[in-house]
N, C-alpha and C. Protein backbone atom coordinates (compact mmCIF):
# COMPACT_ATOMS: atom_id res chain seq x y z
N UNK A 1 -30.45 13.57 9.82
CA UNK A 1 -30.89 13.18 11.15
C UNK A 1 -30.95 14.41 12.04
N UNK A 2 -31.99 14.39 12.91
CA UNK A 2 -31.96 15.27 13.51
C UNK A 2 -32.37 15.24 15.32
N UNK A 3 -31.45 15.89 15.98
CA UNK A 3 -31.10 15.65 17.66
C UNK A 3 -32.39 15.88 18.35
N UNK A 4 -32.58 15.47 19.62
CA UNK A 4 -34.16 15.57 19.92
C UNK A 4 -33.75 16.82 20.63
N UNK A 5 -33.04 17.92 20.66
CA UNK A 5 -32.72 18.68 20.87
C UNK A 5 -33.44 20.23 20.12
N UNK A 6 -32.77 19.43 18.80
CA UNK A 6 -33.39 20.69 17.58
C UNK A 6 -34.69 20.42 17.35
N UNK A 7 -35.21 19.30 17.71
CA UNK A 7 -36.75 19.08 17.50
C UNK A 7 -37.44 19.87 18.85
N UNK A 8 -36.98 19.94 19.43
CA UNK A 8 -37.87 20.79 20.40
C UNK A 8 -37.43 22.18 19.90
N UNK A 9 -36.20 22.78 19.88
CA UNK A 9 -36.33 24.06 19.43
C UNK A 9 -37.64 24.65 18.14
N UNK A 10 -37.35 23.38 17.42
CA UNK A 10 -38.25 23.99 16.17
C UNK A 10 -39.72 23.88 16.64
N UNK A 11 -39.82 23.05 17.69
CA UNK A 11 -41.85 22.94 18.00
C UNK A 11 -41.54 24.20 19.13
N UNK A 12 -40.78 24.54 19.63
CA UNK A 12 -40.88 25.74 20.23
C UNK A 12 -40.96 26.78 19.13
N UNK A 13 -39.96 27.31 18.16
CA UNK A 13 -40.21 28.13 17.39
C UNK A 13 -41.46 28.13 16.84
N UNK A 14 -42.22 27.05 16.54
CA UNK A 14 -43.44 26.76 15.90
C UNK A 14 -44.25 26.84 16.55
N UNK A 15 -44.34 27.37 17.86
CA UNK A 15 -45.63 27.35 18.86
C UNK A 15 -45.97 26.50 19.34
N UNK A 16 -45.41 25.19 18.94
CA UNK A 16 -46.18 24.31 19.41
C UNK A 16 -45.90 24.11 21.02
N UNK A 17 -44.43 23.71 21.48
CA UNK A 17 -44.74 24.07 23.11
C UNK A 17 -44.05 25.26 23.56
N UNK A 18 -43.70 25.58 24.90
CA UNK A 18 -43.41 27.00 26.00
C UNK A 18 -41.99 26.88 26.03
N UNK A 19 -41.43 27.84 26.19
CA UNK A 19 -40.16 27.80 26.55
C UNK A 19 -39.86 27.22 27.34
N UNK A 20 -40.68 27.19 28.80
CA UNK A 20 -40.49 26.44 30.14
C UNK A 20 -40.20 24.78 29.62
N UNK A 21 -41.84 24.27 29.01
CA UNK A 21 -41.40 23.31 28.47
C UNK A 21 -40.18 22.33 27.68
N UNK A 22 -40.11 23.56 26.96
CA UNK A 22 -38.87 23.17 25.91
C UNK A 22 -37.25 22.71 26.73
N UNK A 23 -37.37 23.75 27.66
CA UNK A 23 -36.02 23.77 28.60
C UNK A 23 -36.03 22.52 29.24
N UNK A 24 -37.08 22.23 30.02
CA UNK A 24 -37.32 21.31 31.21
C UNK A 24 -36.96 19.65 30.77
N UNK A 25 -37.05 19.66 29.15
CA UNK A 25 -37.22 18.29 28.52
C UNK A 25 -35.84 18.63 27.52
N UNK A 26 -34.88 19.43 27.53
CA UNK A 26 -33.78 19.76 26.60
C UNK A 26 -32.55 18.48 27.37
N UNK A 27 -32.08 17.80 26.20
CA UNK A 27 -30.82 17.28 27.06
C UNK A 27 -29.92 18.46 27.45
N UNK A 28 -29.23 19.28 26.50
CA UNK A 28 -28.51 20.29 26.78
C UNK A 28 -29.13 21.50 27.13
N UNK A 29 -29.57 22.06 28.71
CA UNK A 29 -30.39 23.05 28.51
C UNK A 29 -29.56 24.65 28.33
N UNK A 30 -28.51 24.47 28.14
CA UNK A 30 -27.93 26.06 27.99
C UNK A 30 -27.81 26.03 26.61
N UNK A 31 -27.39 25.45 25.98
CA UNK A 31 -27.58 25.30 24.10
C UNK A 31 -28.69 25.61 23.80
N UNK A 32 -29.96 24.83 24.40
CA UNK A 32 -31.13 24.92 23.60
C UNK A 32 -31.81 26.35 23.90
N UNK A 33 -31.69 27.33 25.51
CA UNK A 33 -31.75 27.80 26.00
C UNK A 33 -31.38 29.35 25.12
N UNK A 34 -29.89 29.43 24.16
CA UNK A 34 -29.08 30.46 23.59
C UNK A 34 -30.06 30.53 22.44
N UNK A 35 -30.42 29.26 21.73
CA UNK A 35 -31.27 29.07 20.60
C UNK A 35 -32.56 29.83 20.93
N UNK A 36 -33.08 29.43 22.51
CA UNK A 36 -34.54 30.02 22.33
C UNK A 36 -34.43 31.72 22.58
N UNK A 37 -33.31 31.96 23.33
CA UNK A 37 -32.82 33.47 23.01
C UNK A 37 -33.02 34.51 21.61
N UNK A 38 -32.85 33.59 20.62
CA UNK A 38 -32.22 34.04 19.13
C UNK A 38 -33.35 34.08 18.64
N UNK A 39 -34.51 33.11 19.01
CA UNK A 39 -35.60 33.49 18.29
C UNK A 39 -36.39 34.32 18.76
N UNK A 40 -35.89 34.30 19.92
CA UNK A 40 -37.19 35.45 20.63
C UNK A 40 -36.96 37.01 20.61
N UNK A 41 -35.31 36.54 20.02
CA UNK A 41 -34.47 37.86 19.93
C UNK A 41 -34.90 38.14 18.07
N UNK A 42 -34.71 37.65 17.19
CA UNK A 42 -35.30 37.59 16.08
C UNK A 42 -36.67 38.09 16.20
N UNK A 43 -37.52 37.76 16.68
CA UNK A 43 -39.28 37.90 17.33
C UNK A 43 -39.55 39.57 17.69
N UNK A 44 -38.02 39.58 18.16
CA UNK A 44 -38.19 41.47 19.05
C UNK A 44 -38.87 41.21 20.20
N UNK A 45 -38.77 39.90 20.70
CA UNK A 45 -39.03 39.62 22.29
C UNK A 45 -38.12 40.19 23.20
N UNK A 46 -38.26 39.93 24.39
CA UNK A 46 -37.16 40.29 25.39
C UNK A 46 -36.77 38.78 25.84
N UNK A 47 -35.66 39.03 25.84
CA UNK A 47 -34.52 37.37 25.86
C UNK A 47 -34.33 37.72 27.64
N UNK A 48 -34.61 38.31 28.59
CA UNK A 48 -33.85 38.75 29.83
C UNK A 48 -35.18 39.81 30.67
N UNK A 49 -35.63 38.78 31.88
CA UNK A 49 -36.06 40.31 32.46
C UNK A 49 -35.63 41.44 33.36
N UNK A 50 -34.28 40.61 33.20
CA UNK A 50 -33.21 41.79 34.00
C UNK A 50 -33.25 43.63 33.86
N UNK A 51 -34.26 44.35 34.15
CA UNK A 51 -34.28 45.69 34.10
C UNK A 51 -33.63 46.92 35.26
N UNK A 52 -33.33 47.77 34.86
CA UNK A 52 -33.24 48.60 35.63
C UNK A 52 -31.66 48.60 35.84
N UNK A 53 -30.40 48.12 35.47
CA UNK A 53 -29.69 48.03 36.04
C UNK A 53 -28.46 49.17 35.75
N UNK A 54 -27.90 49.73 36.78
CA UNK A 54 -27.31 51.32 36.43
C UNK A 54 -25.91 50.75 36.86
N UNK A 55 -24.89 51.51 35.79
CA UNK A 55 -23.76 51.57 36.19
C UNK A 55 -23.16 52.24 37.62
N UNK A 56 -22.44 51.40 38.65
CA UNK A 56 -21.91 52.00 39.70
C UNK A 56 -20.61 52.96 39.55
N UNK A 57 -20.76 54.03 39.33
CA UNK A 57 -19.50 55.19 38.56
C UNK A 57 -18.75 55.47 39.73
N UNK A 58 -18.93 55.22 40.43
CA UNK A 58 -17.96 55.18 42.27
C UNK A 58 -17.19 54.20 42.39
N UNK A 59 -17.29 53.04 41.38
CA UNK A 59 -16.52 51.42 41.88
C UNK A 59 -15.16 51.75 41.79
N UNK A 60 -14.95 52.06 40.38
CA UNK A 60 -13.37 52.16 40.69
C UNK A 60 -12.93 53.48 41.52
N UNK A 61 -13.19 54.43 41.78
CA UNK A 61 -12.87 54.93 43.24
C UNK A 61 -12.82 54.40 44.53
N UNK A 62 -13.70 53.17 44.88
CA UNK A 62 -13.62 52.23 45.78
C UNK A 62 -12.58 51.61 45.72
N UNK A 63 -12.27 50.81 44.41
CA UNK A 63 -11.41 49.82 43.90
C UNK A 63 -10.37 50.89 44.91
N UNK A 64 -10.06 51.94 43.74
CA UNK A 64 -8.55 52.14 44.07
C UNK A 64 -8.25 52.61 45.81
N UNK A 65 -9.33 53.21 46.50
CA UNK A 65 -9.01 53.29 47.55
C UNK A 65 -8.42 52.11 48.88
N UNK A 66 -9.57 51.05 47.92
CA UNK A 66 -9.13 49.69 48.38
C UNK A 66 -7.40 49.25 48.39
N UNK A 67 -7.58 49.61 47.33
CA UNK A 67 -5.57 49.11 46.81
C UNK A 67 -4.66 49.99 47.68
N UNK A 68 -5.11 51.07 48.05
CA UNK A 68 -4.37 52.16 48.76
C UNK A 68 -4.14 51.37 50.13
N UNK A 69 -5.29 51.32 50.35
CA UNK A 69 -5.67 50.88 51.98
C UNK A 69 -4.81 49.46 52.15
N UNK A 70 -4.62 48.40 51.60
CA UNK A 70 -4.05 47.60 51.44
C UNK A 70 -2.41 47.44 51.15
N UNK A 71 -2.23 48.66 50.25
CA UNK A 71 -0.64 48.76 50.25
C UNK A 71 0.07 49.51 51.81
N UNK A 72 -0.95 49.67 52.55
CA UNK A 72 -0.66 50.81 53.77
C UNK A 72 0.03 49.74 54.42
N UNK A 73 -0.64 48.67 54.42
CA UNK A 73 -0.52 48.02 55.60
C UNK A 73 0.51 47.24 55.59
């Protein structure tokens, strides 16, 4: 038997519908969501269009000045 869950993953894997789609009609959409990750990650898609993002190398100098500033008082 199979969940109407994994049936959309696989007509997604299969082209048949969009990711948008697939999500919008998922009972569980963060499960089905990790799944459509894996294939797109399998695919050599990009799973994320999160770009550009740089480490802040100053934070923990903030941090600790913070802690300073706080034990002052």
């Amino acid at each position: 038997m199979q969940t109407f869950d994994k049936d959309i993953i696989n007509k997604y894997k299969e082209g048949l519908i969009s990711e948008e789609t697939a999500l919008s009609y998922a009972s569980r959409r963060a499960i089905v969501g990790r799944e459509i990750d894996m294939i797109k990650s399998a695919r050599g898609e990009k799973t994320t269009d999160i770009e550009g993002l740089d480490m802040d190398e100053d934070y923990s100098k903030k941090f600790e000045l913070n802690k300073e500033y706080l034990r002052e008082r």
